[in-house]
Protein backbone atom coordinates (compact mmCIF):
# COMPACT_ATOMS: atom_id res chain seq x y z
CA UNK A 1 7.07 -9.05 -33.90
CA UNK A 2 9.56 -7.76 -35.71
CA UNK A 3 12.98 -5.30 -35.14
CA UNK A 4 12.77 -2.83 -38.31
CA UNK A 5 15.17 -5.48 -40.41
CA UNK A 6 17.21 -6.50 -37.72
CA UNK A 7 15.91 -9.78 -36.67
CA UNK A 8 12.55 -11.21 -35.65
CA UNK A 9 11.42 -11.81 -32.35
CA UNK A 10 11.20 -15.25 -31.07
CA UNK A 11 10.78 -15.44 -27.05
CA UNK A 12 10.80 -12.81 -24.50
CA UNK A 13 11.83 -13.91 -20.77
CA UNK A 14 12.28 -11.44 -17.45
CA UNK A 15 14.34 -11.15 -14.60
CA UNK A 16 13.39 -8.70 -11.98
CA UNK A 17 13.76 -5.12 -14.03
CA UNK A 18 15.74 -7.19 -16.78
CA UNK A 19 14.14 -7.98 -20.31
CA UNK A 20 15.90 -10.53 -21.93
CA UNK A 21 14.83 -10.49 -26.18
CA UNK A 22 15.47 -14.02 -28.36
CA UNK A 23 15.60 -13.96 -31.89
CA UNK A 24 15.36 -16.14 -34.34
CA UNK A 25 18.70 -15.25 -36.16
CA UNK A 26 21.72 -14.21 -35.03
CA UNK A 27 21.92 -9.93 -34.16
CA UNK A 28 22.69 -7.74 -37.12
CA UNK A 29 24.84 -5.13 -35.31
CA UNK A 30 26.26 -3.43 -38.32
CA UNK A 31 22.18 -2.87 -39.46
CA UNK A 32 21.39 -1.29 -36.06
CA UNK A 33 24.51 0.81 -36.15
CA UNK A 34 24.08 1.67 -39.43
CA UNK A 35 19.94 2.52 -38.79
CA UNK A 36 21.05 4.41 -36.03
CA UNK A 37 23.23 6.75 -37.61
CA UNK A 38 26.60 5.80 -36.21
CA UNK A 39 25.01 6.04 -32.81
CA UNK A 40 25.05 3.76 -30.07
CA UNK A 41 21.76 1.79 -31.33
CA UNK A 42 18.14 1.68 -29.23
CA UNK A 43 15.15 -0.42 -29.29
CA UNK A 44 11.97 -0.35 -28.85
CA UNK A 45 10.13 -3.05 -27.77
CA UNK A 46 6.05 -2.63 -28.28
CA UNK A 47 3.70 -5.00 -27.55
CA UNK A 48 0.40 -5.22 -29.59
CA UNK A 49 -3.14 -4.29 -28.00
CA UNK A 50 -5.05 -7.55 -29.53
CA UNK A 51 -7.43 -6.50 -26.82
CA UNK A 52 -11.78 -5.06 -29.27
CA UNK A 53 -12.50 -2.13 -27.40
CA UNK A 54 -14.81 -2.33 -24.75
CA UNK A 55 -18.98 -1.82 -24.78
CA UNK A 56 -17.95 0.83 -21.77
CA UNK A 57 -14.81 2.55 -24.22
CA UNK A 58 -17.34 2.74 -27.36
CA UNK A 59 -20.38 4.39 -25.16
CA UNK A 60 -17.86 7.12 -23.89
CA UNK A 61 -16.85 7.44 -27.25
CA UNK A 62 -19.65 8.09 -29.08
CA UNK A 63 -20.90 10.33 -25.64
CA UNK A 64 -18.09 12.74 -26.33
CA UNK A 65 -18.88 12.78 -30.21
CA UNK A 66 -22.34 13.43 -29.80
CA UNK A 67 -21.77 16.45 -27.49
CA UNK A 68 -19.20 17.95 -30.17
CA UNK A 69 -21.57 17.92 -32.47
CA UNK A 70 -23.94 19.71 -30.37
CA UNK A 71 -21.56 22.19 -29.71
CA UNK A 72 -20.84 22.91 -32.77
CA UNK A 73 -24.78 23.30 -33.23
CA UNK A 74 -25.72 20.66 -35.46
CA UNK A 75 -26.97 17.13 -33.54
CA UNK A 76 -27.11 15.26 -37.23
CA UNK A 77 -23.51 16.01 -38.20
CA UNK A 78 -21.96 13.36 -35.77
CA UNK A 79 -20.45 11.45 -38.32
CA UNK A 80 -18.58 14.34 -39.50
CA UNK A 81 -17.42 15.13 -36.19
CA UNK A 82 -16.59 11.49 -35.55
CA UNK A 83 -13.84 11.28 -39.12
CA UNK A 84 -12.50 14.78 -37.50
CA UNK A 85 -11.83 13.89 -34.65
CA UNK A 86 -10.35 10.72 -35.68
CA UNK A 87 -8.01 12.35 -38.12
CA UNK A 88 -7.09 14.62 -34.78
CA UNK A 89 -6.18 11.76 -32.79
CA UNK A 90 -4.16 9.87 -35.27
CA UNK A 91 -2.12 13.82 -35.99
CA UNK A 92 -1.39 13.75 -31.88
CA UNK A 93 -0.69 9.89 -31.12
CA UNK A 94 2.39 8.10 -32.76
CA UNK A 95 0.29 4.77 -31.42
CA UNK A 96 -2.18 5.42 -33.88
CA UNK A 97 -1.31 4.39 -37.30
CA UNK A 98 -3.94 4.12 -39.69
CA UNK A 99 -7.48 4.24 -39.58
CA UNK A 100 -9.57 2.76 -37.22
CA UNK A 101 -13.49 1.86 -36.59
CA UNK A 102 -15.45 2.28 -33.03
CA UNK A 103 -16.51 -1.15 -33.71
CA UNK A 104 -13.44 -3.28 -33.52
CA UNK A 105 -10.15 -1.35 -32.79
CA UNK A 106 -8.20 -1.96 -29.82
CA UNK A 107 -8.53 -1.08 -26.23
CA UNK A 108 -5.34 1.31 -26.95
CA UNK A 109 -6.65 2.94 -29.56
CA UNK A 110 -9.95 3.67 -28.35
CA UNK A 111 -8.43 4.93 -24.76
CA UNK A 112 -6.43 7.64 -26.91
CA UNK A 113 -9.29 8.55 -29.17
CA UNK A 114 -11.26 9.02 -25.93
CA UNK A 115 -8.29 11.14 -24.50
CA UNK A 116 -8.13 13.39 -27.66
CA UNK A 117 -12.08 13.81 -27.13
CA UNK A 118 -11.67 14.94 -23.97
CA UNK A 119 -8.72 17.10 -24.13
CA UNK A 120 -10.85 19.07 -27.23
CA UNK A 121 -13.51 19.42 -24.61
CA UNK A 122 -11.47 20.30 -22.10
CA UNK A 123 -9.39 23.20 -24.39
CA UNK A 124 -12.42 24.61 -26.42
CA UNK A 125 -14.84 24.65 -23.01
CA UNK A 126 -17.57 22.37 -24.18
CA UNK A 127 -20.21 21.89 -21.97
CA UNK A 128 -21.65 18.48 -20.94
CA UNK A 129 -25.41 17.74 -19.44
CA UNK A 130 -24.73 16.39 -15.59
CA UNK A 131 -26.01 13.06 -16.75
CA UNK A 132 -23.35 13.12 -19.37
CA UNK A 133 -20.64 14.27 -17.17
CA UNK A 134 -21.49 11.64 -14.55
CA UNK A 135 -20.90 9.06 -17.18
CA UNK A 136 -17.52 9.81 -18.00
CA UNK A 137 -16.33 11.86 -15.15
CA UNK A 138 -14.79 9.34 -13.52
CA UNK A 139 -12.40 8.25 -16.41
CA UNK A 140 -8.95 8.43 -14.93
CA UNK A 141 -8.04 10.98 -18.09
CA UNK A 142 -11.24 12.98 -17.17
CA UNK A 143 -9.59 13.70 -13.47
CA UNK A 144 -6.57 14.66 -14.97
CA UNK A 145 -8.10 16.88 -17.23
CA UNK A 146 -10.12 18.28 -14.48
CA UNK A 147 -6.77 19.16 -12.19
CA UNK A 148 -4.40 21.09 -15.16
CA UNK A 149 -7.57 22.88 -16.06
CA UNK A 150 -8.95 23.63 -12.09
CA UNK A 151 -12.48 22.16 -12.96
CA UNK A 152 -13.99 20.48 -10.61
CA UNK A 153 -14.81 16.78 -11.07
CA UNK A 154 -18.58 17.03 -9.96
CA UNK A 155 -19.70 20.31 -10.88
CA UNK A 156 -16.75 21.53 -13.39
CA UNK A 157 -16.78 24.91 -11.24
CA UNK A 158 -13.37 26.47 -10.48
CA UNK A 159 -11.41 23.89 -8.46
CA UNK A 160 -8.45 23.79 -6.07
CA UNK A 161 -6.74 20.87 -5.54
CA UNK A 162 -7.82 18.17 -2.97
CA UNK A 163 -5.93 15.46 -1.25
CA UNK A 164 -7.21 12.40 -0.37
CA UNK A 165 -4.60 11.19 1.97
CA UNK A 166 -3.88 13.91 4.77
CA UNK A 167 -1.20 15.83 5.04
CA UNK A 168 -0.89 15.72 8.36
CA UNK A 169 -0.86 19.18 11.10
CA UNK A 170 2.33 21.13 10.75
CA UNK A 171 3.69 19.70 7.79
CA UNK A 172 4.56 22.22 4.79
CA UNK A 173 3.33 21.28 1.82
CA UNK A 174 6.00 21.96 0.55
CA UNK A 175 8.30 19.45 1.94
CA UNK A 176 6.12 16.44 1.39
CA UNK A 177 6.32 13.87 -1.28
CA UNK A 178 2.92 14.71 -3.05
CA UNK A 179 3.60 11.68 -5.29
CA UNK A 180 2.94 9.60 -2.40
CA UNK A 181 -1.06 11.04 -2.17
CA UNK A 182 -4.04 10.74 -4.58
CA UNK A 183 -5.68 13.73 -5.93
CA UNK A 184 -8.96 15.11 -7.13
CA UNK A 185 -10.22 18.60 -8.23
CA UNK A 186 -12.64 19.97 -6.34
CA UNK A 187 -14.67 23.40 -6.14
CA UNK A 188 -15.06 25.21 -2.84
CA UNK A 189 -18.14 24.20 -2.07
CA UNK A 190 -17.43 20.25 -2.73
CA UNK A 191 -14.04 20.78 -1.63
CA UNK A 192 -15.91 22.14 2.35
CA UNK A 193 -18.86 19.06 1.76
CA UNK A 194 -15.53 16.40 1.48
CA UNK A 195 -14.07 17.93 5.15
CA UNK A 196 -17.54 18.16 6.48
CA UNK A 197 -18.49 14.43 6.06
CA UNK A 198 -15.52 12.68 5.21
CA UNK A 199 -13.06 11.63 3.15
CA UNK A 200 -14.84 8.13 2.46
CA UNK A 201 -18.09 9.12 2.63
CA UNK A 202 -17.44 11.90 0.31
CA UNK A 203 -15.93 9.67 -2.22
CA UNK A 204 -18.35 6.77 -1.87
CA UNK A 205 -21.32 9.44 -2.80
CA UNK A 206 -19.90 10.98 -5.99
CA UNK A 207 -18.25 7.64 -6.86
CA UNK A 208 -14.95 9.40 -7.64
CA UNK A 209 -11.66 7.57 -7.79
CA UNK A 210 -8.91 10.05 -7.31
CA UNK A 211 -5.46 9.84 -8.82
CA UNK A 212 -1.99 9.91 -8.25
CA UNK A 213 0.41 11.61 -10.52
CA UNK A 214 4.05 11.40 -11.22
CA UNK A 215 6.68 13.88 -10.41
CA UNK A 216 6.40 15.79 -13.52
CA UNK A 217 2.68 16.11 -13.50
CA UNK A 218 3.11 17.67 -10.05
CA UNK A 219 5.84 20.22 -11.35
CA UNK A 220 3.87 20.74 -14.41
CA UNK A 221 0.46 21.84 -12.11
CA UNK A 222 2.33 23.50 -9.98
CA UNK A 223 1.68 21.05 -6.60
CA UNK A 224 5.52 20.46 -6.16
CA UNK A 225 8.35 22.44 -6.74
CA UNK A 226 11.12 21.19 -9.53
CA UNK A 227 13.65 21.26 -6.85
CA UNK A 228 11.63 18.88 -4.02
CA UNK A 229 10.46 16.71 -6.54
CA UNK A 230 13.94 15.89 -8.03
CA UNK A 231 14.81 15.55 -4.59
CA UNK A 232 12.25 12.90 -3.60
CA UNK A 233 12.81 11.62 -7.29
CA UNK A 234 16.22 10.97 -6.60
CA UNK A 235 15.63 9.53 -3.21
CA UNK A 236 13.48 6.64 -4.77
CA UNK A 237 15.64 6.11 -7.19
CA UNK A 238 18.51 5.13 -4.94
CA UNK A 239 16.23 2.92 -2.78
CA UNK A 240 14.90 0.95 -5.77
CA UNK A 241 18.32 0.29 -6.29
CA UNK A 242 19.54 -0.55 -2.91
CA UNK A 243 16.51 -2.74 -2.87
CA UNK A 244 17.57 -4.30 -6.39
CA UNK A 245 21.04 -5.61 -4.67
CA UNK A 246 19.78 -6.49 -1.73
């Protein structure tokens, strides 16, 4: 792996939350200060997906593409939608840098092609046959997508949002650390079938595997309010660090 022209990677060893980088050659500090314009200097360290995509990645895949193109009202121009949507993905994700085949690219690349399938889905409302939507709705991307957009996960109705763990009688929502529970978007009428026979019931019968999210995703869909989250975020903060010395 290599550091722009700094210096090539030869080992990489850990410590706890501590990363400690070998190279082969001594550091080049006046390269990094010069490449980072005078600036103190930062690096990146990425790690390459040598991981084919998956039988289960390249079904979802091609899934999504096919109901695109159907869509867009033409089932034999699949192909067309496929380079498209490529070109889409590769515009929206840094990760992807150069052209890539459904038949041997990596298990990163085909998870972000299948999120930039989705999220066009998602944005331009294109519907899916239940059989197809049971195939991919359980995708951890698909959930997600369901929650900022209040569709529900089984049906795709309107959706509130559901916990999984309970929040407990007289607590206010408000003053809970939501990042602590799972989530799932369901309609009103799933949403009343999950209270009426249970949480684990529920889940085992639509085989749905809620989420959790972090503190910005709760901001961002409104669950927690900036000012509790920071809180909370700030209170796990300073007991990952009492828990670092200790």
């Amino acid at each position: 792996m290599e550091l722009n022209n700094i210096g090539q990677l030869s080992q990489v060893s850990q410590d706890g939350m501590d990363i400690m980088v070998h190279l082969k050659q001594p550091f080049n500090a006046s390269l990094a200060y010069t490449l980072s314009g005078g600036v103190t200097p930062t690096i990146a360290l990425k790690v390459a997906d040598n991981r084919i995509i998956s039988p289960e990645q390249r079904a979802k895949a091609w899934i999504l593409i096919n109901e695109i193109a159907k869509w867009q009202g033409d089932r034999n121009n699949s192909p067309d939608v496929e380079q498209s949507m490529k070109q889409l993905a590769m515009s929206e994700h840094a990760e992807i840098t150069e052209h890539f085949s459904l038949s041997d690219c990596s298990v990163t690349v085909a998870r972000l092609f299948i999120e930039t399938l989705l999220t066009f889905c998602f944005e331009n409302d294109v519907p899916f046959a239940s059989k197809v939507w049971d195939a991919i709705s359980n995708d951890y991307f698909a959930q997600k997508k369901c929650l900022e957009h209040r569709e529900c996960v089984i049906c795709r109705r309107h959706a509130q949002y559901a916990h999984v763990e309970t929040v407990g009688m007289g607590m206010s929502r408000k003053k809970i650390d939501h990042s602590k529970h799972r989530f799932m978007a369901l309609c009103a009428v799933h949403h009343s079938e999950q209270h009426t026979i249970g949480i684990n019931t529920f889940i085992a019968k639509y085989h749905i595997r809620p989420i959790s999210l972090n503190f910005d995703e709760l901001v961002k869909l409104g669950i927690m309010q900036r000012g509790t989250a920071y809180y909370f975020k700030e209170q796990e903060a300073v007991k990952h660090e009492t828990d670092r010395h200790q």
